[in-house]
N, C-alpha and C. Protein backbone atom coordinates (compact mmCIF):
# COMPACT_ATOMS: atom_id res chain seq x y z
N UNK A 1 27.09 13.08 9.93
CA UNK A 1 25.75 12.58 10.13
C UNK A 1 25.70 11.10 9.78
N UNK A 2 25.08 10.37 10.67
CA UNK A 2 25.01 8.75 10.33
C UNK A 2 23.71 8.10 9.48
N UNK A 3 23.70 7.54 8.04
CA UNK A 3 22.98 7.40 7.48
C UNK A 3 22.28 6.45 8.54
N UNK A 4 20.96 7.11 8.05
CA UNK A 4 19.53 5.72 8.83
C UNK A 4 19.11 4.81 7.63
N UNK A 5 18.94 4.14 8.11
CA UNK A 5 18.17 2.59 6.84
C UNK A 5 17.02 3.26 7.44
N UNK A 6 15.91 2.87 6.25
CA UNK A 6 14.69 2.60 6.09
C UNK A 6 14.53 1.79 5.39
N UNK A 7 13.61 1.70 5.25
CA UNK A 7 12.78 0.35 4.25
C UNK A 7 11.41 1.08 3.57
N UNK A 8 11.13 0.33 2.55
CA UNK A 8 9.82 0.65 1.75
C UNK A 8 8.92 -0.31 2.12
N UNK A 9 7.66 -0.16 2.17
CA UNK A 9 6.10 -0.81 1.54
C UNK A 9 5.54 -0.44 1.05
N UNK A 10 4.88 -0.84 -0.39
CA UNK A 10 4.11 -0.62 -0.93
C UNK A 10 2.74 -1.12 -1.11
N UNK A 11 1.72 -0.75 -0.19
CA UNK A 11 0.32 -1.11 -0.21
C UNK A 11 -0.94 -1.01 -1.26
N UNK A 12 -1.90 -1.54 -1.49
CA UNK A 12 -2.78 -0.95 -2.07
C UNK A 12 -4.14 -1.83 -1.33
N UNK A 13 -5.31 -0.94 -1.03
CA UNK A 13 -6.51 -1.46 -0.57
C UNK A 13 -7.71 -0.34 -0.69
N UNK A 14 -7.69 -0.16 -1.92
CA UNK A 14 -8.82 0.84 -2.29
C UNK A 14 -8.48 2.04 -2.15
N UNK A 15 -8.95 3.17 -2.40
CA UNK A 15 -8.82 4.34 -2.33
C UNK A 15 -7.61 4.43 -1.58
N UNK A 16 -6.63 5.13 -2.04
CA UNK A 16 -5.16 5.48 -1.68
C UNK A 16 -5.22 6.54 -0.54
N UNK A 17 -6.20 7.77 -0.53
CA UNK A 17 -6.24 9.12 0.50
C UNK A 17 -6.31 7.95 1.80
N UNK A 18 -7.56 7.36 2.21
CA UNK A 18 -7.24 6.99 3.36
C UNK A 18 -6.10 5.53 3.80
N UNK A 19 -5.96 5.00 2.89
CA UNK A 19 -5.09 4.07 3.02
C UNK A 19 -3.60 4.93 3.64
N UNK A 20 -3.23 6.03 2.72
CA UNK A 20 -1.98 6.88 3.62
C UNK A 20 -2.07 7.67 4.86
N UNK A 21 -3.51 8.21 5.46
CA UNK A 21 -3.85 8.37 6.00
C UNK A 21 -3.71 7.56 7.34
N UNK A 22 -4.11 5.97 7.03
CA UNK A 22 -3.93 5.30 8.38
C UNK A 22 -2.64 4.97 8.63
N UNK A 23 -1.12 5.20 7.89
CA UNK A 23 -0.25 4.78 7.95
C UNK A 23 0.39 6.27 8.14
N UNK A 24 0.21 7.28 7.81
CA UNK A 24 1.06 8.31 8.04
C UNK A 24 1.34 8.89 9.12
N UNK A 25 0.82 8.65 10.40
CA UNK A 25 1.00 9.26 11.68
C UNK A 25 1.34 7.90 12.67
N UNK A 26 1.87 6.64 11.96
CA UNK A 26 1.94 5.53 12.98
C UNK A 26 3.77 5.87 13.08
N UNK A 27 3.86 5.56 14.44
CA UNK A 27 5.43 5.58 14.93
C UNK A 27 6.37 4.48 14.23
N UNK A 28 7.13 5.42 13.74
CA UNK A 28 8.18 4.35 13.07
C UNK A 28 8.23 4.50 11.51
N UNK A 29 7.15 5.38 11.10
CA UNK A 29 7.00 5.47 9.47
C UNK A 29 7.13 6.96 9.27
N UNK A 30 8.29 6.95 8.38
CA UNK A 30 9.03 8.63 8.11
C UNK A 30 8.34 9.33 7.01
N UNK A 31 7.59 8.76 6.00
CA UNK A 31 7.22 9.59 4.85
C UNK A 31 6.11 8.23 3.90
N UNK A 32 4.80 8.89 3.85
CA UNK A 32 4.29 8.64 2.68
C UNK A 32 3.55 9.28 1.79
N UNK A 33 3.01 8.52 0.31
CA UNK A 33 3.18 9.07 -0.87
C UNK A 33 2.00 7.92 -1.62
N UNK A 34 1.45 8.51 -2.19
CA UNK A 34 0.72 7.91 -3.06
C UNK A 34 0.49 8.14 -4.33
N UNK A 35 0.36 6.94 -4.88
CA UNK A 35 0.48 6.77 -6.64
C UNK A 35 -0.17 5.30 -7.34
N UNK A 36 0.48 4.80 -8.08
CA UNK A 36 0.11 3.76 -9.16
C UNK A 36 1.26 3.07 -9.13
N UNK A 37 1.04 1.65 -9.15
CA UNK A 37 1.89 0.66 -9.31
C UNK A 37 0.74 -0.59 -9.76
N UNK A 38 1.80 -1.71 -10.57
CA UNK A 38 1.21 -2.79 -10.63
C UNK A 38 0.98 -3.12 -12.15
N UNK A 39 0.61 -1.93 -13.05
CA UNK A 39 0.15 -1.83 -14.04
C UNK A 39 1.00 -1.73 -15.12
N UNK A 40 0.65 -1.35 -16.36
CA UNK A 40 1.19 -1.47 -17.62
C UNK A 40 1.28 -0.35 -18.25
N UNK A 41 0.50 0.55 -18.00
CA UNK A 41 0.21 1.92 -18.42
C UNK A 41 1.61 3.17 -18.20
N UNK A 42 2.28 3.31 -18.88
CA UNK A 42 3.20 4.35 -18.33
C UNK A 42 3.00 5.93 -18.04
N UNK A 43 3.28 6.18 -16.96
CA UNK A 43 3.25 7.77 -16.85
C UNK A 43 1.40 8.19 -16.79
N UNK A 44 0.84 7.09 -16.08
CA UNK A 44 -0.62 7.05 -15.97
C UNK A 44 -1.05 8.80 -14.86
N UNK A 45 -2.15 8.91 -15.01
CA UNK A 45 -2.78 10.09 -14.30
C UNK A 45 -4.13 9.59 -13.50
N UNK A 46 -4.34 10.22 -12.46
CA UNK A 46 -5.44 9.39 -12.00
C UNK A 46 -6.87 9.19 -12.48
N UNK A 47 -7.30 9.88 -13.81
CA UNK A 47 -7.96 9.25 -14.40
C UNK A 47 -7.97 8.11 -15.39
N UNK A 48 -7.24 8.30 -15.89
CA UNK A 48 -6.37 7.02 -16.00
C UNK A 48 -6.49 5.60 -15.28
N UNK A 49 -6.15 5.67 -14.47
CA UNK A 49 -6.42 4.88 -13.38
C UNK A 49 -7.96 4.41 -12.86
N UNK A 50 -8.62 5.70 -12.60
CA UNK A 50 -10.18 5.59 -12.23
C UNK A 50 -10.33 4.78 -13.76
N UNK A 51 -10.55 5.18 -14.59
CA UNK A 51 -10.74 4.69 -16.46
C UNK A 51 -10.75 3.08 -16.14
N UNK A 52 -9.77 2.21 -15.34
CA UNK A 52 -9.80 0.90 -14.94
C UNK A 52 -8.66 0.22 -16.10
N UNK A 53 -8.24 0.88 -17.26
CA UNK A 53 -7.95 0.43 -18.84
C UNK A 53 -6.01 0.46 -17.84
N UNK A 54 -5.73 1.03 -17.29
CA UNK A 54 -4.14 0.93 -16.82
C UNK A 54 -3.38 -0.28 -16.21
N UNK A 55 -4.44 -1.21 -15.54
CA UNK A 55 -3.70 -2.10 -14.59
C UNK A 55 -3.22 -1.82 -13.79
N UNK A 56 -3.14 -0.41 -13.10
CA UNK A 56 -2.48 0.27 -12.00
C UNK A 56 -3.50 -0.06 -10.94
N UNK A 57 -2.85 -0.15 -9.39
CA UNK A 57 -3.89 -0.19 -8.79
C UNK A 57 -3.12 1.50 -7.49
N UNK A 58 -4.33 1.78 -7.30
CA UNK A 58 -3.87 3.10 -6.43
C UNK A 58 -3.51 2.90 -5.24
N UNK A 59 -2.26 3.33 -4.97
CA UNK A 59 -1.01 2.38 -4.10
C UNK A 59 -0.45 3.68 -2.72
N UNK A 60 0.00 3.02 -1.68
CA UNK A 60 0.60 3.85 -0.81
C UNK A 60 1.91 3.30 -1.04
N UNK A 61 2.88 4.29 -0.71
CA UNK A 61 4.53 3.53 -0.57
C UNK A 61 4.66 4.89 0.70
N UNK A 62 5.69 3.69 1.36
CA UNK A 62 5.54 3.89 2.90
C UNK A 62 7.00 4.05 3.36
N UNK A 63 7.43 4.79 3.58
CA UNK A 63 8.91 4.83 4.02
C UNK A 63 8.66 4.83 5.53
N UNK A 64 9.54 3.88 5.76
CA UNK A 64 9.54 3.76 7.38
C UNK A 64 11.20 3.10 7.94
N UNK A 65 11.07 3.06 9.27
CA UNK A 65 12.45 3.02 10.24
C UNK A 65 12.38 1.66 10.72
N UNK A 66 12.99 0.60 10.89
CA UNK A 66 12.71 -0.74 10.78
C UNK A 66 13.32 -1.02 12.03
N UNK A 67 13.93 0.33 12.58
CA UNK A 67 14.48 0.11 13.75
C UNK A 67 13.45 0.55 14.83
N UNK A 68 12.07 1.07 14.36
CA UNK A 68 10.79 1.54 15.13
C UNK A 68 9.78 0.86 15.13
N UNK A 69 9.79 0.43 14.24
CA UNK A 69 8.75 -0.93 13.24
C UNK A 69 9.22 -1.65 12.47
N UNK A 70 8.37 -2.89 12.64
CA UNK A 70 8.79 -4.05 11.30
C UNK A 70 7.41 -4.08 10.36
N UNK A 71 8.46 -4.95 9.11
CA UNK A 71 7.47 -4.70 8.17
C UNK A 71 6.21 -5.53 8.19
N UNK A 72 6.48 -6.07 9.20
CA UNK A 72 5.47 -7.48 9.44
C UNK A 72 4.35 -6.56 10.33
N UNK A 73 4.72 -6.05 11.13
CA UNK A 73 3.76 -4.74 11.47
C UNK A 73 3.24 -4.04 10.82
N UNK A 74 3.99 -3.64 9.53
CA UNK A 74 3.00 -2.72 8.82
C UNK A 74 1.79 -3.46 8.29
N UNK A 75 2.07 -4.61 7.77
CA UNK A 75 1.84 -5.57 6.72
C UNK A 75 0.27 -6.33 8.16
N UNK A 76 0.44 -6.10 9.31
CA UNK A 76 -0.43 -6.32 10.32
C UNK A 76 -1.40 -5.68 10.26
N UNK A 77 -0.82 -4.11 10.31
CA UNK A 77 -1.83 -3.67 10.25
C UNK A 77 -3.00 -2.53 8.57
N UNK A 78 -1.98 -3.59 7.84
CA UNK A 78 -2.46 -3.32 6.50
C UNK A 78 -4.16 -4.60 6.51
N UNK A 79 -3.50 -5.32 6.63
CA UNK A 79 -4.91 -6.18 6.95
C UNK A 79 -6.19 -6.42 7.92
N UNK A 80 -5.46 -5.48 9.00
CA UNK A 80 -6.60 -5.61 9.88
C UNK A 80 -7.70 -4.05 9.72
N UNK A 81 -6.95 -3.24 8.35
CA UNK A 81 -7.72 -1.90 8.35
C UNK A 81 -8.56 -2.11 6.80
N UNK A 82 -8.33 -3.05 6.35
CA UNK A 82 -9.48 -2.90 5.31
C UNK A 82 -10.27 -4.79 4.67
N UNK A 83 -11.03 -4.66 3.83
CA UNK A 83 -11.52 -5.59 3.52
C UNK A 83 -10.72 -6.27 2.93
N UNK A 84 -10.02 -7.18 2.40
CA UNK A 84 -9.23 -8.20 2.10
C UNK A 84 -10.09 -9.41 1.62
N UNK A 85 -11.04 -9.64 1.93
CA UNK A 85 -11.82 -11.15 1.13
C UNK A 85 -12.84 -10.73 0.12
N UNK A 86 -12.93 -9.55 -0.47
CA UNK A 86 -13.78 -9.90 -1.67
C UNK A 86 -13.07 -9.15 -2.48
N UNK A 87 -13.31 -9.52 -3.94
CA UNK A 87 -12.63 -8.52 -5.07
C UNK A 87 -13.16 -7.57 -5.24
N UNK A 88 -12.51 -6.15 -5.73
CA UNK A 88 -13.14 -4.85 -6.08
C UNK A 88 -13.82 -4.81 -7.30
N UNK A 89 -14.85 -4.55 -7.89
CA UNK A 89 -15.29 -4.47 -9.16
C UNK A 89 -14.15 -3.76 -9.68
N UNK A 90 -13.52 -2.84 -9.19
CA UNK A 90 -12.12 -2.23 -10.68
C UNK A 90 -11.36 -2.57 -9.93
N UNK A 91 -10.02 -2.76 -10.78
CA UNK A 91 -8.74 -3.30 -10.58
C UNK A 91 -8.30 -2.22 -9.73
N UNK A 92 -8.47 -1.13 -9.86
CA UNK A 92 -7.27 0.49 -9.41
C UNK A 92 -7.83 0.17 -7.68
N UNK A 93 -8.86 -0.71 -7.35
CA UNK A 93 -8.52 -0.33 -6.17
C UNK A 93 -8.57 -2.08 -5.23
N UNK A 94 -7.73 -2.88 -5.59
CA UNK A 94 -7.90 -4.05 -5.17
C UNK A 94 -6.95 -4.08 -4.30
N UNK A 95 -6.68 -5.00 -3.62
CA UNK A 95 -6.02 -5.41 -2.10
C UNK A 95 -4.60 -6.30 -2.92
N UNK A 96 -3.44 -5.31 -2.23
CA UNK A 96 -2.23 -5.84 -2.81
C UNK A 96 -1.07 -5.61 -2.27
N UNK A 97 0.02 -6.13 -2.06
CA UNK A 97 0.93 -5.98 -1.61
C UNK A 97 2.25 -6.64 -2.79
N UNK A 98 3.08 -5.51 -2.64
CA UNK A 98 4.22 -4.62 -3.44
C UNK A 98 5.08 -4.99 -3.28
N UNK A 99 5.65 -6.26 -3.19
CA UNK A 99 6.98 -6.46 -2.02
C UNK A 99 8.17 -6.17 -3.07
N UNK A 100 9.40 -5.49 -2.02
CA UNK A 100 10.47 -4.74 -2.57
C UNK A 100 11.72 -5.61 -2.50
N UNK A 101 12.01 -7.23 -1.84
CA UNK A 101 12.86 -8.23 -1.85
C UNK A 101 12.14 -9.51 -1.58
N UNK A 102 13.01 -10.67 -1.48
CA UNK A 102 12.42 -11.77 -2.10
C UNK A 102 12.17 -11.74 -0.24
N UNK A 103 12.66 -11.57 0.74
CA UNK A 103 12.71 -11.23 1.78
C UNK A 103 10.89 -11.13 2.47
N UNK A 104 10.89 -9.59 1.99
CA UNK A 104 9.74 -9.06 2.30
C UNK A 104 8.00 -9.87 1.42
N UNK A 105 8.68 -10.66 0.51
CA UNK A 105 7.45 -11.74 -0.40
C UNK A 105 7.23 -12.55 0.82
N UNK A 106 8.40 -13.51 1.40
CA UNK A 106 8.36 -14.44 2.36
C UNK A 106 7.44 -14.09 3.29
N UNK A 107 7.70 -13.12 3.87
CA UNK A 107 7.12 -12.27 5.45
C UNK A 107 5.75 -12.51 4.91
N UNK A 108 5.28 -11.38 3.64
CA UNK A 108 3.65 -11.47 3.16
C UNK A 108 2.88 -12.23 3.11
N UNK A 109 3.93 -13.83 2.63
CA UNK A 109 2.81 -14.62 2.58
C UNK A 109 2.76 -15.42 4.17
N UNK A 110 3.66 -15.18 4.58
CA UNK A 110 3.64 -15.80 6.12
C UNK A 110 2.78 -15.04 6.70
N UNK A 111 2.55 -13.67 7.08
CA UNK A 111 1.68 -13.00 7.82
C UNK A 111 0.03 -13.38 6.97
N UNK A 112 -0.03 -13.42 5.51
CA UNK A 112 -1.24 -13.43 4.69
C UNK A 112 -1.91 -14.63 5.58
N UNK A 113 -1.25 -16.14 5.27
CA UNK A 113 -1.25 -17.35 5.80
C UNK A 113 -2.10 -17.24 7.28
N UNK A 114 -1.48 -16.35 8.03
CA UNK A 114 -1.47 -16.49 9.83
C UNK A 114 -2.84 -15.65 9.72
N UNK A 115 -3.20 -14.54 9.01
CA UNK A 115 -4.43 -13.98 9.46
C UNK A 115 -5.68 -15.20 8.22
N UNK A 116 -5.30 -15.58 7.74
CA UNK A 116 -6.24 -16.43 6.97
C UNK A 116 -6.92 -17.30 7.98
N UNK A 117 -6.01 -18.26 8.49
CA UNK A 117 -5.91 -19.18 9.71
C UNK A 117 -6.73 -18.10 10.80
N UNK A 118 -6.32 -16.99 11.45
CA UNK A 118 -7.32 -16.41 12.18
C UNK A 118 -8.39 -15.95 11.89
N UNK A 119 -9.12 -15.68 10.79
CA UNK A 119 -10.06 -14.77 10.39
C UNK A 119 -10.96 -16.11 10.06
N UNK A 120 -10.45 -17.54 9.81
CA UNK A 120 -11.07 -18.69 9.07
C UNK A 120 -11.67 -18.37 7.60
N UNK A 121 -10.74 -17.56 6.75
CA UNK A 121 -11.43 -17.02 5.34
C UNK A 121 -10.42 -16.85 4.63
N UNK A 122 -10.55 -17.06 3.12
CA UNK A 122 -9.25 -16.41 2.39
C UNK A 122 -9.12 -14.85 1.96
N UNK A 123 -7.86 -14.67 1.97
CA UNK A 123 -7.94 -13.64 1.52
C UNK A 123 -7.52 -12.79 0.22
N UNK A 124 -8.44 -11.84 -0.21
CA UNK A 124 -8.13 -12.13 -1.84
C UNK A 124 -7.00 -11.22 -2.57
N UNK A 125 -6.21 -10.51 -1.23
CA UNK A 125 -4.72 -9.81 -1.72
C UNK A 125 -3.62 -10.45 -2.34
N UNK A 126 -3.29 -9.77 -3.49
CA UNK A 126 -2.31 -10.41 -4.87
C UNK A 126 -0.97 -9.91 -3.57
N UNK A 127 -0.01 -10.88 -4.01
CA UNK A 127 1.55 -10.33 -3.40
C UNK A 127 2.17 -10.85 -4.53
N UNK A 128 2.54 -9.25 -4.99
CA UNK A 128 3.64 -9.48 -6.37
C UNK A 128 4.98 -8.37 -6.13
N UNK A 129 5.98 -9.00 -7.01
CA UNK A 129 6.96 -8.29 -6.88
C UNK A 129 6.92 -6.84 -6.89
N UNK A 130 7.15 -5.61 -6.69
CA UNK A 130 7.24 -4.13 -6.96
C UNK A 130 8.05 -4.31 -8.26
N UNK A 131 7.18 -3.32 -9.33
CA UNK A 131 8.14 -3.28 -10.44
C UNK A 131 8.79 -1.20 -10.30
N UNK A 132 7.48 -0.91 -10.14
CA UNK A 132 7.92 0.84 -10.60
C UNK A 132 6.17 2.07 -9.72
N UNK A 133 6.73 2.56 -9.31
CA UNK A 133 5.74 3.85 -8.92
C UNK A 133 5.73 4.91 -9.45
N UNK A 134 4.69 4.83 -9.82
CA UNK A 134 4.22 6.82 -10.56
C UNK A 134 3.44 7.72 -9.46
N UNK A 135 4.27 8.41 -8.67
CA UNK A 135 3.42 9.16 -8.25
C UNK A 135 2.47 10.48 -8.53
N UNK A 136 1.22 10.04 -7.95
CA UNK A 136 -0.06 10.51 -8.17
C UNK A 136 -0.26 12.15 -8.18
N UNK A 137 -0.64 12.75 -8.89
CA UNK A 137 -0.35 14.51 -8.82
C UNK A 137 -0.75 14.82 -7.27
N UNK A 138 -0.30 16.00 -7.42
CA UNK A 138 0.07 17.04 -5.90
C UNK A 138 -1.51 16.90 -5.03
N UNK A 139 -2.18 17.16 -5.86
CA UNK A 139 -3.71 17.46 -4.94
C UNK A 139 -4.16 16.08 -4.47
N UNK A 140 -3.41 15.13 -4.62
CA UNK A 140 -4.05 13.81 -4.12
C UNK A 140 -3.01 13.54 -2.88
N UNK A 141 -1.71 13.73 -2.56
CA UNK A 141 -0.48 14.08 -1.84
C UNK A 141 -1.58 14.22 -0.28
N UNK A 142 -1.60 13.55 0.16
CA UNK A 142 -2.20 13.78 1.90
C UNK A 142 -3.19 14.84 1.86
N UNK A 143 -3.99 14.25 0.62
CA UNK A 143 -5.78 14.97 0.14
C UNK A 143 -6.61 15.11 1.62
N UNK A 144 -6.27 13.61 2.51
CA UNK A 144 -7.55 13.95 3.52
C UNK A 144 -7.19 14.94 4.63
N UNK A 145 -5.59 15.43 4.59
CA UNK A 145 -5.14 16.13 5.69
C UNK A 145 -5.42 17.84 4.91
N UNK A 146 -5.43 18.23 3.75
CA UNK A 146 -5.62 18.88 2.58
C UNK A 146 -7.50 19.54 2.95
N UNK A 147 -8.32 18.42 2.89
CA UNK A 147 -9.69 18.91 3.38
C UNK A 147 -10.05 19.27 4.95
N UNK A 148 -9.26 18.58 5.30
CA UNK A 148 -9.56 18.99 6.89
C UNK A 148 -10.14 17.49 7.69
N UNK A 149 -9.86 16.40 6.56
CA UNK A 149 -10.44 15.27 7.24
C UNK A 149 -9.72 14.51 8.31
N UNK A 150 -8.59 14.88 8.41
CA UNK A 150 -7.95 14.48 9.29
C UNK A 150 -6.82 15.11 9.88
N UNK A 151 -6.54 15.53 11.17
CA UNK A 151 -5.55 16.34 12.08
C UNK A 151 -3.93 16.10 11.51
């Protein structure tokens, strides 16, 4: 069997259920997962998190095929699906991007840059290195496909 590369992203833009939601059925992305990154808090729980006291913000990580999609695509359409110019009153759910090489920092702020320039506004997503992911217990695991909110 011939190993496949993938690649990671790690997103965050408010509430994590639909954030994996809009990324889990796009072509080219093999598996996602949601949890906490960003923060200081170890081995956090999602109250925890809701609590605001963690520094975690509630995160998608995105395994995908780079030979189906690029990350500059994901990272496209990470910005064109949620609000990006104002701050969240809590940290756990602010606009952020996770980058996993010095590589994928470059791309972020190049794509950040290009929709700034199009939108004529800044935008207020942090791009920091990925340090570590805790993923989020089972009942939060593709919650909106779980209620019936989505096919």
């Amino acid at each position: 069997m011939k190993d496949r590369t993938v690649g990671i992203a790690t997103f965050a833009a408010g509430c994590f259920w639909g954030v994996e939601a809009l990324f889990r059925y796009v072509p080219g992305v093999v598996d996602t997962e949601v949890g906490y990154t960003g923060g200081t808090t170890r081995h956090p729980t999602y109250g925890d998190v809701r609590a605001g006291a963690t520094g975690h913000a509630e995160a998608v990580r995105i395994v995908f095929d780079p030979g189906r999609i690029s990350y500059r695509e994901l990272l496209e359409r990470f910005w064109e699906n949620h609000d990006a110019t104002r701050r969240r009153p809590k940290d756990q759910g602010r606009s952020a991007v996770f980058t996993h090489s010095p590589e994928q920092a470059a791309i972020a702020r190049a794509v950040k840059r290009e929709v700034e320039r199009a939108e004529g506004h800044a935008l207020v997503t942090e791009i920091t290195p990925f340090t570590r992911f805790y993923r989020a217990e089972e009942h939060h695991q593709r919650y909106l496909e779980k209620v019936g909110a989505v096919a």
